[in-house]
PDB file of N, CA and C in Angstrom:
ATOM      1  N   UNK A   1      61.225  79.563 114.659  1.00  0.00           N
ATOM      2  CA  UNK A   1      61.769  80.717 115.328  1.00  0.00           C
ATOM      3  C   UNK A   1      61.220  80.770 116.754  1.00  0.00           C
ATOM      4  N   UNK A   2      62.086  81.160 117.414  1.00  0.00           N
ATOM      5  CA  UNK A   2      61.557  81.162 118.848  1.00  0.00           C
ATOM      6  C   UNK A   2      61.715  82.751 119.691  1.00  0.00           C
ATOM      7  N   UNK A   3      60.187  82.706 119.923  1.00  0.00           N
ATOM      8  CA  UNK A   3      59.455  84.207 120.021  1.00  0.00           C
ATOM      9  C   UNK A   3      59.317  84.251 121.362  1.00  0.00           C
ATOM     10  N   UNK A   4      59.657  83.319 122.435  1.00  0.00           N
ATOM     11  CA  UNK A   4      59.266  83.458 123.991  1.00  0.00           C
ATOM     12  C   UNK A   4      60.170  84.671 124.687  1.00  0.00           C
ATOM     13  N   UNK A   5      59.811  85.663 124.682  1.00  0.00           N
ATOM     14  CA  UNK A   5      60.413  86.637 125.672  1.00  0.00           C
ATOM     15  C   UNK A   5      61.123  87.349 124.956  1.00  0.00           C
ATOM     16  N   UNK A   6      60.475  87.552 123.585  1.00  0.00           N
ATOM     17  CA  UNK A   6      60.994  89.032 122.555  1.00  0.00           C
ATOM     18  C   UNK A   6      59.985  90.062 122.967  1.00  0.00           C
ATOM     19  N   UNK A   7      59.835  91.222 122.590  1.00  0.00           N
ATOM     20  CA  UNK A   7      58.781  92.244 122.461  1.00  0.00           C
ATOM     21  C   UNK A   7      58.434  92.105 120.776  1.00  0.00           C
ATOM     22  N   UNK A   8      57.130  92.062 120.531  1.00  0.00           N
ATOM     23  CA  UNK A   8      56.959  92.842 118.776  1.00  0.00           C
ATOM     24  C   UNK A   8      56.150  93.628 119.147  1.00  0.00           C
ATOM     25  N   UNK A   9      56.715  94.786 117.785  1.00  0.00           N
ATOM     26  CA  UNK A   9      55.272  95.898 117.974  1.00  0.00           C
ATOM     27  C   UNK A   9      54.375  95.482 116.531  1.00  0.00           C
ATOM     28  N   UNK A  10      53.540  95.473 117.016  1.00  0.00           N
ATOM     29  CA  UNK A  10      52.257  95.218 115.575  1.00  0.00           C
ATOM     30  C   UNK A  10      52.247  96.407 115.144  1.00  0.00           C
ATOM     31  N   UNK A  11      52.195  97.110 114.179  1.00  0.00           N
ATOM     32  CA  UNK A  11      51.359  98.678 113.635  1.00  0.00           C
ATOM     33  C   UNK A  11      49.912  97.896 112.716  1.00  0.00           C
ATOM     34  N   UNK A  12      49.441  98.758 113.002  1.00  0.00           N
ATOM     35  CA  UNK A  12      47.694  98.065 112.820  1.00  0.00           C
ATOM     36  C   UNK A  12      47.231  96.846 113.590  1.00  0.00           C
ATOM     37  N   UNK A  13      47.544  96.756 114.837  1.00  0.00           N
ATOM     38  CA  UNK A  13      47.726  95.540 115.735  1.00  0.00           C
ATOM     39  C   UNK A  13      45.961  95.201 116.098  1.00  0.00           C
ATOM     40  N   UNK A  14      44.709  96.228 115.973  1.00  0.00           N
ATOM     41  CA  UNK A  14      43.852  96.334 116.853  1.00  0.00           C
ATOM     42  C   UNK A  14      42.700  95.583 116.080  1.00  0.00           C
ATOM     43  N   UNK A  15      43.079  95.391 114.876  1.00  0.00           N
ATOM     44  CA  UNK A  15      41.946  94.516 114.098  1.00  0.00           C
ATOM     45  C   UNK A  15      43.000  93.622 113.209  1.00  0.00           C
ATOM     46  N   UNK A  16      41.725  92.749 112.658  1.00  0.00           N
ATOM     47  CA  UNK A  16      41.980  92.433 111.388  1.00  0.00           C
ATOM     48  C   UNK A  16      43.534  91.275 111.122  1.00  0.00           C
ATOM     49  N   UNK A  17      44.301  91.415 110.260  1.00  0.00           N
ATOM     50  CA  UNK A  17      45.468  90.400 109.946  1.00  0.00           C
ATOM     51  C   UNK A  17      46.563  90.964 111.120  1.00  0.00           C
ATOM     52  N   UNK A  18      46.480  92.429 111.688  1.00  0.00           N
ATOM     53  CA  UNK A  18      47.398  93.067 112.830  1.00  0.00           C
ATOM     54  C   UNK A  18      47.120  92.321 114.102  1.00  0.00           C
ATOM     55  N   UNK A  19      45.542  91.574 114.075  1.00  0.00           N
ATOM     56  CA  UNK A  19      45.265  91.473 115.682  1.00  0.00           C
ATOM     57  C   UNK A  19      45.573  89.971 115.462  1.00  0.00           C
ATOM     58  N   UNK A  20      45.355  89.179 114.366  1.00  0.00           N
ATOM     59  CA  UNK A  20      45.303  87.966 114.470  1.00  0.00           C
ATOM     60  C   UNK A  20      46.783  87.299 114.538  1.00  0.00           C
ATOM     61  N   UNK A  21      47.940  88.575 114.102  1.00  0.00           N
ATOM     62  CA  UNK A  21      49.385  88.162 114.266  1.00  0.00           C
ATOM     63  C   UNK A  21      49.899  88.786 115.840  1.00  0.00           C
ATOM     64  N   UNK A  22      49.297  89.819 116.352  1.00  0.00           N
ATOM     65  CA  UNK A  22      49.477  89.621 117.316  1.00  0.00           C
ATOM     66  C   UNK A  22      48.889  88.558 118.647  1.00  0.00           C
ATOM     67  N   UNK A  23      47.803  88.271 118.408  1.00  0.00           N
ATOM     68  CA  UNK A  23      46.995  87.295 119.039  1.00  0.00           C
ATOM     69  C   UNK A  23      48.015  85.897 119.003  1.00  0.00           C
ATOM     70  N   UNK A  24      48.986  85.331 117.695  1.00  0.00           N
ATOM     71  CA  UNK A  24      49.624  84.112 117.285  1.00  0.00           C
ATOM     72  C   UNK A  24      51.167  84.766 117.878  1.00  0.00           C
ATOM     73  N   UNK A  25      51.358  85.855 117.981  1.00  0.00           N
ATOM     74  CA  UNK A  25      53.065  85.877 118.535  1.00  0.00           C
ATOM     75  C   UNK A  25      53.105  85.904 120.009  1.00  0.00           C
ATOM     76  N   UNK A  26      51.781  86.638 120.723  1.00  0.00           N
ATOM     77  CA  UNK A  26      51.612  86.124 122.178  1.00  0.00           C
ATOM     78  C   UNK A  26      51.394  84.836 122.234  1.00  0.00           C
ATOM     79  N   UNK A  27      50.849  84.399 121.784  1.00  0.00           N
ATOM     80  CA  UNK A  27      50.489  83.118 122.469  1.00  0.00           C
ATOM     81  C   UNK A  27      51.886  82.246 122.040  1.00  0.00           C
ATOM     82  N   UNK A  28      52.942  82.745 121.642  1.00  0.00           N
ATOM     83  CA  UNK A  28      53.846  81.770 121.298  1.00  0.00           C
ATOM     84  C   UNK A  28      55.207  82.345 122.378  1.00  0.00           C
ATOM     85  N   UNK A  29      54.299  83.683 122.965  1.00  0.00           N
ATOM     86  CA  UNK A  29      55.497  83.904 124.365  1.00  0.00           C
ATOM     87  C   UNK A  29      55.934  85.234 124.215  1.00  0.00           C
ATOM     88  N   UNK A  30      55.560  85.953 123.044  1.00  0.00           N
ATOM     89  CA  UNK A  30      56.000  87.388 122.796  1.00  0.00           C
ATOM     90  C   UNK A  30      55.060  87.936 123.545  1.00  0.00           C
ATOM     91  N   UNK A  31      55.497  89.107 124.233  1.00  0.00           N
ATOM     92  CA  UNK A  31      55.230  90.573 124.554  1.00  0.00           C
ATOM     93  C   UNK A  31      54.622  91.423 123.646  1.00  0.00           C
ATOM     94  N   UNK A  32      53.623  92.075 123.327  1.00  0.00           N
ATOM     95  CA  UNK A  32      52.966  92.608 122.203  1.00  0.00           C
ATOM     96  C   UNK A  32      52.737  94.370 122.377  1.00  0.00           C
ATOM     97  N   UNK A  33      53.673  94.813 121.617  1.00  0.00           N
ATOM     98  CA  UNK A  33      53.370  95.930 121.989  1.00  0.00           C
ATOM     99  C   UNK A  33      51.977  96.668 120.351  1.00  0.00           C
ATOM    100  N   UNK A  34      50.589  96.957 120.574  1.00  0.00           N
ATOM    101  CA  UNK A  34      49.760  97.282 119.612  1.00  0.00           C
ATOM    102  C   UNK A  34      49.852  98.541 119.608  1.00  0.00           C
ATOM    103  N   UNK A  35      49.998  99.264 118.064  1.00  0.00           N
ATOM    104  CA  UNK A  35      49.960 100.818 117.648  1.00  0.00           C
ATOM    105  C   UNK A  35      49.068 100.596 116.679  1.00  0.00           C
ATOM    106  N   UNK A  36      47.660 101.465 116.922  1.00  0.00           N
ATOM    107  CA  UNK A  36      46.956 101.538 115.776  1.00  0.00           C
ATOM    108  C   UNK A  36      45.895 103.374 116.131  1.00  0.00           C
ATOM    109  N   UNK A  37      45.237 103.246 115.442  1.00  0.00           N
ATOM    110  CA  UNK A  37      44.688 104.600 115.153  1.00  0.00           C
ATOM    111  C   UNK A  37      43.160 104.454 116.257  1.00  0.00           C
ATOM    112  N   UNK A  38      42.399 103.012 116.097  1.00  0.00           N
ATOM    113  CA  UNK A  38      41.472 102.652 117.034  1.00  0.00           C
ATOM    114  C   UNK A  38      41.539 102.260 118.239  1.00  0.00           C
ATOM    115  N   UNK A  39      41.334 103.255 119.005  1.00  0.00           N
ATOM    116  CA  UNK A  39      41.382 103.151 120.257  1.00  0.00           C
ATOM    117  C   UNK A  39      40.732 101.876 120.969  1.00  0.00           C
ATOM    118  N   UNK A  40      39.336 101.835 120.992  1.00  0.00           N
ATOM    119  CA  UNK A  40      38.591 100.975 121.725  1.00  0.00           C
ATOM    120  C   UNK A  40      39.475  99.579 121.326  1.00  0.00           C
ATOM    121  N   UNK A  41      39.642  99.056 119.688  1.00  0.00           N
ATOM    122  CA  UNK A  41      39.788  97.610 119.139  1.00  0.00           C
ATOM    123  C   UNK A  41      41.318  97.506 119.623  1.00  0.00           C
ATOM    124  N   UNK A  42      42.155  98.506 120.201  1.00  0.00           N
ATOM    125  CA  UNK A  42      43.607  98.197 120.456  1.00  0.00           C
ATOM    126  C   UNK A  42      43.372  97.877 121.899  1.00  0.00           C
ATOM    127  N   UNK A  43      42.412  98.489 122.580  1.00  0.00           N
ATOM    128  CA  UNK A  43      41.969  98.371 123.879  1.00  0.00           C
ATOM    129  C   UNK A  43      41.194  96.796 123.985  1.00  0.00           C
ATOM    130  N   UNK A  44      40.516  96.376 123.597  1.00  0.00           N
ATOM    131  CA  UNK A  44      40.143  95.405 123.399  1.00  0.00           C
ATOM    132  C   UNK A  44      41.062  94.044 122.606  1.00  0.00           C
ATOM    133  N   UNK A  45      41.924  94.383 121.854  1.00  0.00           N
ATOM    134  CA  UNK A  45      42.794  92.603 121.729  1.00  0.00           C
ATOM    135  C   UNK A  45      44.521  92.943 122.532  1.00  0.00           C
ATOM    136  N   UNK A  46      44.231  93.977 123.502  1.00  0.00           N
ATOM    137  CA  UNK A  46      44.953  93.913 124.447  1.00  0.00           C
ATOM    138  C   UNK A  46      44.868  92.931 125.746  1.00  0.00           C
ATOM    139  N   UNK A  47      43.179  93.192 126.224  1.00  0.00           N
ATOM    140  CA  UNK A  47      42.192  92.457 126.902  1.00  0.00           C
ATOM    141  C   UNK A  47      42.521  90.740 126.440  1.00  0.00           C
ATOM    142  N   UNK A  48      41.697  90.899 125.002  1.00  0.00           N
ATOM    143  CA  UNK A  48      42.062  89.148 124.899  1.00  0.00           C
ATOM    144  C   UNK A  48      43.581  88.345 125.142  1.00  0.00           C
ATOM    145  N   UNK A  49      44.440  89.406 124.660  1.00  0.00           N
ATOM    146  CA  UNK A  49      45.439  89.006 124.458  1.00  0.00           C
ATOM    147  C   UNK A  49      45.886  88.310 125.936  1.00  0.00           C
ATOM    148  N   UNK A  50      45.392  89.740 127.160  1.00  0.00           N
ATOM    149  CA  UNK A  50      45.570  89.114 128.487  1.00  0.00           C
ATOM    150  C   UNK A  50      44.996  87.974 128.894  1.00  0.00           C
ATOM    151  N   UNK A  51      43.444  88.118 128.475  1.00  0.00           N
ATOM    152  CA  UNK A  51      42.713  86.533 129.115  1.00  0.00           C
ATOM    153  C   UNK A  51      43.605  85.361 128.409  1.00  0.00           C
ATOM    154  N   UNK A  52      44.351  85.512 127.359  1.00  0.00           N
ATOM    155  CA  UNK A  52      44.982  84.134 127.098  1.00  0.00           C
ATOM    156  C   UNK A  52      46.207  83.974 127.678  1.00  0.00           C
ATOM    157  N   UNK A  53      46.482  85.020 128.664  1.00  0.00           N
ATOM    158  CA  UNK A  53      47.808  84.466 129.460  1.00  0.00           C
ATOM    159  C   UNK A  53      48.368  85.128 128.575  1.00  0.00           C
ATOM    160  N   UNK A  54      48.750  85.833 127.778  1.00  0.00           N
ATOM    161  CA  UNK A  54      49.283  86.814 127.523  1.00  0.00           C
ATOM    162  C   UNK A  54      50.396  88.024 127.805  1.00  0.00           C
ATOM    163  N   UNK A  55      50.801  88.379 127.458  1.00  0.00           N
ATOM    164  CA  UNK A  55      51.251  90.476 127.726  1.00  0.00           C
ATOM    165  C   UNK A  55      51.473  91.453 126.571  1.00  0.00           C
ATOM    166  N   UNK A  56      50.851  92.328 126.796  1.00  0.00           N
ATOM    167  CA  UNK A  56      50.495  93.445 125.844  1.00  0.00           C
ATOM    168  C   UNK A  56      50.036  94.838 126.261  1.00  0.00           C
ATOM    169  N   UNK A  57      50.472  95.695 125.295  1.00  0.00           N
ATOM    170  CA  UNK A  57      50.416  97.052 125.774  1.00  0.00           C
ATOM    171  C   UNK A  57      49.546  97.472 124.761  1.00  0.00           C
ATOM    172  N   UNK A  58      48.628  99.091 124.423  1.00  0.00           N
ATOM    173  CA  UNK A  58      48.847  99.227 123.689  1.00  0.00           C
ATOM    174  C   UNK A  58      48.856 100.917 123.556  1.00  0.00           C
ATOM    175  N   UNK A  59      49.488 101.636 122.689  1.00  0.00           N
ATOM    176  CA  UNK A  59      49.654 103.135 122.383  1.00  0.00           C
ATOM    177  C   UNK A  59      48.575 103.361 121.080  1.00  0.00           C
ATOM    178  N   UNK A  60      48.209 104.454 120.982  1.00  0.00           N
ATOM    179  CA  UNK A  60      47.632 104.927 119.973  1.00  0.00           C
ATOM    180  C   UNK A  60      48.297 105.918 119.160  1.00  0.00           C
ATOM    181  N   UNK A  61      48.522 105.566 117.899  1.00  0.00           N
ATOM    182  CA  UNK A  61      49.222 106.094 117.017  1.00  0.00           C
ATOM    183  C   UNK A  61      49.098 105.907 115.296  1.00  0.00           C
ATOM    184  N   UNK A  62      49.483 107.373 114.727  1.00  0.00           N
ATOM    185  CA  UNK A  62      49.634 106.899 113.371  1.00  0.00           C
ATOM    186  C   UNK A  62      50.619 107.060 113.159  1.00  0.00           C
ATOM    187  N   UNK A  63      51.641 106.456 112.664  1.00  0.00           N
ATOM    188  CA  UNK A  63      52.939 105.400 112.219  1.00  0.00           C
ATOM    189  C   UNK A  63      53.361 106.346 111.062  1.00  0.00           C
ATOM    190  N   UNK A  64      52.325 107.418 110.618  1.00  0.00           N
ATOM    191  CA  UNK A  64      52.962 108.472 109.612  1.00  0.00           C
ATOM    192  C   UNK A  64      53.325 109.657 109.978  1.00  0.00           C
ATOM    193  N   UNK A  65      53.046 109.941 111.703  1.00  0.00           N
ATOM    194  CA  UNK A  65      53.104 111.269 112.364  1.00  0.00           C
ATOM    195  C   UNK A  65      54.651 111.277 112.794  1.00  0.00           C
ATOM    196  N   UNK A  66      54.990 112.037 112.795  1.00  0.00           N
ATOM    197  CA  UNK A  66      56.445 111.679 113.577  1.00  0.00           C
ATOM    198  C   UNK A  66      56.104 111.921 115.352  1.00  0.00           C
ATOM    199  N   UNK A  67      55.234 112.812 115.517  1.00  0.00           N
ATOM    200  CA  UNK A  67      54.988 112.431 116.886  1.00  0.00           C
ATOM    201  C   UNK A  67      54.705 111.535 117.255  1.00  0.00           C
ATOM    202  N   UNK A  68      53.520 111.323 117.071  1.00  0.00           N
ATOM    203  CA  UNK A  68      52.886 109.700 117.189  1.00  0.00           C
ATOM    204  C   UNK A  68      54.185 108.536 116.893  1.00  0.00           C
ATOM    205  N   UNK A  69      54.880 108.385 115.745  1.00  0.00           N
ATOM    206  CA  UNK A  69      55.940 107.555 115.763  1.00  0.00           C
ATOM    207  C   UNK A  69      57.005 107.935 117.054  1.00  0.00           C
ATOM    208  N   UNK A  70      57.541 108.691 117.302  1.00  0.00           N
ATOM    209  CA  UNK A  70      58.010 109.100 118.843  1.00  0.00           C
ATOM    210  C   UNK A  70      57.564 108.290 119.672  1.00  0.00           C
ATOM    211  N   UNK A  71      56.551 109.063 120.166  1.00  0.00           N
ATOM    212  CA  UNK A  71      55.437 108.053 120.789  1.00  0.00           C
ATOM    213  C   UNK A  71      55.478 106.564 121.288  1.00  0.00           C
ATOM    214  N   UNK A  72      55.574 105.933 120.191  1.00  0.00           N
ATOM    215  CA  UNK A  72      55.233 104.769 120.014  1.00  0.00           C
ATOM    216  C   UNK A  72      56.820 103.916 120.448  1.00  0.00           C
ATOM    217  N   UNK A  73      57.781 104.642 119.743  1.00  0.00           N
ATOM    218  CA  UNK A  73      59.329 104.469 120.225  1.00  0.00           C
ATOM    219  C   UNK A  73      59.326 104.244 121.862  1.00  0.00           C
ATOM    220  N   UNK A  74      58.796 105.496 122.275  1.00  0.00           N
ATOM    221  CA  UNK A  74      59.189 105.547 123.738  1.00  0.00           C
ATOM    222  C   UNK A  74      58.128 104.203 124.435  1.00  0.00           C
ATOM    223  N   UNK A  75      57.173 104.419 123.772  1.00  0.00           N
ATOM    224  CA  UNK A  75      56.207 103.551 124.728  1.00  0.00           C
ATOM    225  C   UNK A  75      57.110 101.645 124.411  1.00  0.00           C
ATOM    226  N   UNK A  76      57.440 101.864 122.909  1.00  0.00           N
ATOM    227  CA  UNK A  76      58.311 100.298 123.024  1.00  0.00           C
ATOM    228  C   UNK A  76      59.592 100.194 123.523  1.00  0.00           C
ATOM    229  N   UNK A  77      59.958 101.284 124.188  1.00  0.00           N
ATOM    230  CA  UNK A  77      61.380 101.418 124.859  1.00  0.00           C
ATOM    231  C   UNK A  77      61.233 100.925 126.279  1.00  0.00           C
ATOM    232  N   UNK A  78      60.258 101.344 126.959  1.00  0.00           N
ATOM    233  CA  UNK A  78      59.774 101.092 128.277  1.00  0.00           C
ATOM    234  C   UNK A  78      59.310  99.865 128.609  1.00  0.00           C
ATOM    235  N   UNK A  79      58.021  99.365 127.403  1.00  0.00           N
ATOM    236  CA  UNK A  79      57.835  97.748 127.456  1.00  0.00           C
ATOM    237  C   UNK A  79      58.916  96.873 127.374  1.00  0.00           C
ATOM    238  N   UNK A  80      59.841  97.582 126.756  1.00  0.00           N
ATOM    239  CA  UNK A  80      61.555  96.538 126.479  1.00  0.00           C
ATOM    240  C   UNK A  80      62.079  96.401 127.745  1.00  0.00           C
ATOM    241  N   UNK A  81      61.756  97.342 128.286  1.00  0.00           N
ATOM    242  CA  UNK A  81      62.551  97.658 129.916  1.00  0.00           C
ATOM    243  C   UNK A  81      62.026  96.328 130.687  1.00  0.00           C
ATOM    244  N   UNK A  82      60.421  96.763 130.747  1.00  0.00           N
ATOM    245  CA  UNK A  82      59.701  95.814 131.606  1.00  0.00           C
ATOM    246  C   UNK A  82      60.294  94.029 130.820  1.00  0.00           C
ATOM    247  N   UNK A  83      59.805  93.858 129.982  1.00  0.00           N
ATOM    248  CA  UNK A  83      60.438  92.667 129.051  1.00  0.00           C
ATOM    249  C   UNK A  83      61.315  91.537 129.911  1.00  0.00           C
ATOM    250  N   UNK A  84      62.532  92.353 129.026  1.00  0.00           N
ATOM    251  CA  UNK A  84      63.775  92.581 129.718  1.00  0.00           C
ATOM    252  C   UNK A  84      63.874  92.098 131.039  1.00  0.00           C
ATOM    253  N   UNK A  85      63.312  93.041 132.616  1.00  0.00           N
ATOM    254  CA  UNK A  85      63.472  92.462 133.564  1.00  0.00           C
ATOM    255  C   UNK A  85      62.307  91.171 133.957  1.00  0.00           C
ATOM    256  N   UNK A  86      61.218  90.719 132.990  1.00  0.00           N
ATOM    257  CA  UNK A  86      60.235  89.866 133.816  1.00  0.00           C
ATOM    258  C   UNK A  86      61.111  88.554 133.311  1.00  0.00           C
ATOM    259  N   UNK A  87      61.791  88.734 131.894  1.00  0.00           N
ATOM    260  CA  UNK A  87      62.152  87.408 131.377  1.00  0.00           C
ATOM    261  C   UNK A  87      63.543  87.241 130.482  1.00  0.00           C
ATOM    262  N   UNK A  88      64.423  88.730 130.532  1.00  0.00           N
ATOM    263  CA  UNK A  88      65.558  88.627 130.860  1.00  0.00           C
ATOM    264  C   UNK A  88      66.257  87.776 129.232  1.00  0.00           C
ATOM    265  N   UNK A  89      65.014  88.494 127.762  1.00  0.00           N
ATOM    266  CA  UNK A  89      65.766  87.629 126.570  1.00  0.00           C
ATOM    267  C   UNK A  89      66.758  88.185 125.682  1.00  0.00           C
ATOM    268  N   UNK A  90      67.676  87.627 125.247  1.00  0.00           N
ATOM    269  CA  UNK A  90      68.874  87.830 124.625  1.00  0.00           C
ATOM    270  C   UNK A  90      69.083  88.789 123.395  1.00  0.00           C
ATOM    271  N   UNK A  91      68.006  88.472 122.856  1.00  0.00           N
ATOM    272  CA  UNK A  91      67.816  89.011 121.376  1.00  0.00           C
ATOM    273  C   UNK A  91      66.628  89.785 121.225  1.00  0.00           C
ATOM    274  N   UNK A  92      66.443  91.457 120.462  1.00  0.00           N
ATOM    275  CA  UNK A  92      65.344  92.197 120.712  1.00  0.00           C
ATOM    276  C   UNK A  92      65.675  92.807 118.977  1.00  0.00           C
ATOM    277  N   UNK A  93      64.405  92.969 118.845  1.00  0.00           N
ATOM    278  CA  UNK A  93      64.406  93.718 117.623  1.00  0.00           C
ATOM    279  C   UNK A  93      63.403  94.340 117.116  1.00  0.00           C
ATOM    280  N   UNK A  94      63.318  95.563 116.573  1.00  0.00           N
ATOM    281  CA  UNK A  94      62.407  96.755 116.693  1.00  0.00           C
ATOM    282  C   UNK A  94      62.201  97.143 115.123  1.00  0.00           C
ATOM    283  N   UNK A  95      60.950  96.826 114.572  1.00  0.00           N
ATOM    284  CA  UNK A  95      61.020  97.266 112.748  1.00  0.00           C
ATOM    285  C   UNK A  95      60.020  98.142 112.981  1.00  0.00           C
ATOM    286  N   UNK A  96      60.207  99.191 112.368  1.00  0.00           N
ATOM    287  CA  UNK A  96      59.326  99.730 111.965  1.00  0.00           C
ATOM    288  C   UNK A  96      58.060  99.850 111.142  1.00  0.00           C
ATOM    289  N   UNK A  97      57.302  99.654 110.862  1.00  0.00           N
ATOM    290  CA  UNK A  97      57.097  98.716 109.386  1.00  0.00           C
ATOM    291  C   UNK A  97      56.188  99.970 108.602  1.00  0.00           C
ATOM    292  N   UNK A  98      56.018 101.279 109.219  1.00  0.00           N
ATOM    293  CA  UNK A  98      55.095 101.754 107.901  1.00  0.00           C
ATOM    294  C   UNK A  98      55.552 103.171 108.115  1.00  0.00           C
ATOM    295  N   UNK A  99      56.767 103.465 107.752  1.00  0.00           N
ATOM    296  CA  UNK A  99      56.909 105.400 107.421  1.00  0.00           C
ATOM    297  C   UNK A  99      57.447 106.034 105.945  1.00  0.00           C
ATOM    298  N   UNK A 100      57.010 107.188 105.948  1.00  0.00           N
ATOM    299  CA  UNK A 100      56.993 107.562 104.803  1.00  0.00           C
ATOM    300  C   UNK A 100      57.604 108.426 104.674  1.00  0.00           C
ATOM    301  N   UNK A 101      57.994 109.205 105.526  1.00  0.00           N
ATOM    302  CA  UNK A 101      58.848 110.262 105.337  1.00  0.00           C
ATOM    303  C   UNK A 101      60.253 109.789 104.874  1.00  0.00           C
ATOM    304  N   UNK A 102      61.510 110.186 104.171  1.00  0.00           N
ATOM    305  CA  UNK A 102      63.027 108.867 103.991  1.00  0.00           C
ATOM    306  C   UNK A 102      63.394 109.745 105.682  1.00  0.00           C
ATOM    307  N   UNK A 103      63.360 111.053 105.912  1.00  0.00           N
ATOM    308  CA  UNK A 103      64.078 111.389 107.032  1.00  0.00           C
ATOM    309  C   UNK A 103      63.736 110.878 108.304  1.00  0.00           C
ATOM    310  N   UNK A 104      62.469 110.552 108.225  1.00  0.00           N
ATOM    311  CA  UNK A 104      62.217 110.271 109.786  1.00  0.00           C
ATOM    312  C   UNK A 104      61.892 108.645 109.707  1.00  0.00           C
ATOM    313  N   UNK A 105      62.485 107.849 108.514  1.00  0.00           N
ATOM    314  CA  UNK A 105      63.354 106.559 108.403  1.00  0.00           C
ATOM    315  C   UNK A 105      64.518 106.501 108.788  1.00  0.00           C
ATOM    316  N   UNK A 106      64.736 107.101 108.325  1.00  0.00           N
ATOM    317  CA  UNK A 106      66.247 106.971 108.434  1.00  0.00           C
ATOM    318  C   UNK A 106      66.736 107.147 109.869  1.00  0.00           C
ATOM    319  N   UNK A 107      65.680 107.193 110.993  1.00  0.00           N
ATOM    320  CA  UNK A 107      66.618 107.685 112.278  1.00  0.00           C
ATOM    321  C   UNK A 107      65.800 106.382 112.907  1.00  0.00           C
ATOM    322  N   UNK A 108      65.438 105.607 111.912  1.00  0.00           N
ATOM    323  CA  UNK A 108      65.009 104.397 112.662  1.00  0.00           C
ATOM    324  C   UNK A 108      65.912 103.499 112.171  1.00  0.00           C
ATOM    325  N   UNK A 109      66.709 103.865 111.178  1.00  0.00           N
ATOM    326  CA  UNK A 109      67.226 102.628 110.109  1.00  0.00           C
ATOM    327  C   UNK A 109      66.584 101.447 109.442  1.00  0.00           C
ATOM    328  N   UNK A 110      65.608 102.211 108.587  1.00  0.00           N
ATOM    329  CA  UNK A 110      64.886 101.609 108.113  1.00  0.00           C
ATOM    330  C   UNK A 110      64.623 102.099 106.423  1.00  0.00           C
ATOM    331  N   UNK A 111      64.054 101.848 105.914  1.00  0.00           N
ATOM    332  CA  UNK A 111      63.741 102.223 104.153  1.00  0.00           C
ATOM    333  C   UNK A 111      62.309 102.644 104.390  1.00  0.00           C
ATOM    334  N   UNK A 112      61.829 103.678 103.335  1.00  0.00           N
ATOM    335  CA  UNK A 112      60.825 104.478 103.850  1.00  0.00           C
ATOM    336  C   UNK A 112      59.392 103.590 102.648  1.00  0.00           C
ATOM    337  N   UNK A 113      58.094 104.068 102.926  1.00  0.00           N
ATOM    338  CA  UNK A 113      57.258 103.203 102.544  1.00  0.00           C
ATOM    339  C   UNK A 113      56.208 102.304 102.772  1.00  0.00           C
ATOM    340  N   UNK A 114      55.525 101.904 102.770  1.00  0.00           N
ATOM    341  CA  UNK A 114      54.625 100.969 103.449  1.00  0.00           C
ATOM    342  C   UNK A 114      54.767  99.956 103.458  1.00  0.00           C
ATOM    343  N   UNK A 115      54.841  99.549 104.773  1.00  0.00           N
ATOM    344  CA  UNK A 115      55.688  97.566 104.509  1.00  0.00           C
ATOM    345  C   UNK A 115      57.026  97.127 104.381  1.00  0.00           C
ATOM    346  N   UNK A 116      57.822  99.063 104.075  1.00  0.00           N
ATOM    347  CA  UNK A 116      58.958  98.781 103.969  1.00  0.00           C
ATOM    348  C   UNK A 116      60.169  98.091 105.299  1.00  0.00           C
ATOM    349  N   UNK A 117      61.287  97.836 105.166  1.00  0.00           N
ATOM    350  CA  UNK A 117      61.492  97.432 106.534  1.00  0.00           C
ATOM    351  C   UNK A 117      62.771  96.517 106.440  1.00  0.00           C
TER     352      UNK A 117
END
């Protein structure tokens, strides 16, 4: 699959199996947008992500708030923008991957749940 000049958003991006898939989709050319609850560790494999030549953002959010999910929408709406004009790619796609509410799924078009998607 070819990931050069998509956006992904990680949810739990700032540690752990979240940082190490975002750490492997930048370096393969994706844009990384990180949503997690830890500030400093989203702040920090944002950093690495840059020293490796990289790009990455990251918002702080929990993925069960509907604000915070808002949030996180707008902030990956804007990185799409930037995206978009640095490298201009064809194909974009936005999962949600962890809500629980079915209503405030459903306005993502998505299935509600953890992991669901």
């Amino acid at each position: 699959m070819d990931i050069k000049g998509k956006v992904a958003v990680i949810t739990g991006g700032a540690s752990g199996i979240g940082r190490a898939t975002a750490e492997m989709l930048a370096a393969g050319g994706a844009a990384i947008l990180i949503a997690d609850l830890v500030e400093a560790s989203g702040h920090d494999t944002v950093k690495a992500i840059e020293a490796a030549g990289g790009r990455a953002v990251f918002v702080k959010a929990d993925v069960t708030d509907e604000a915070d999910a808002q949030r996180m929408l707008d902030m990956y709406k804007q990185f799409l923008k930037r995206a978009r004009e640095a490298s201009n790619p064809s194909i974009y796609r936005f999962q949600y991957e962890q809500a629980t509410d079915p209503a405030q799924a459903a306005k993502f078009g998505i299935k509600a749940g953890a992991g669901a998607g």
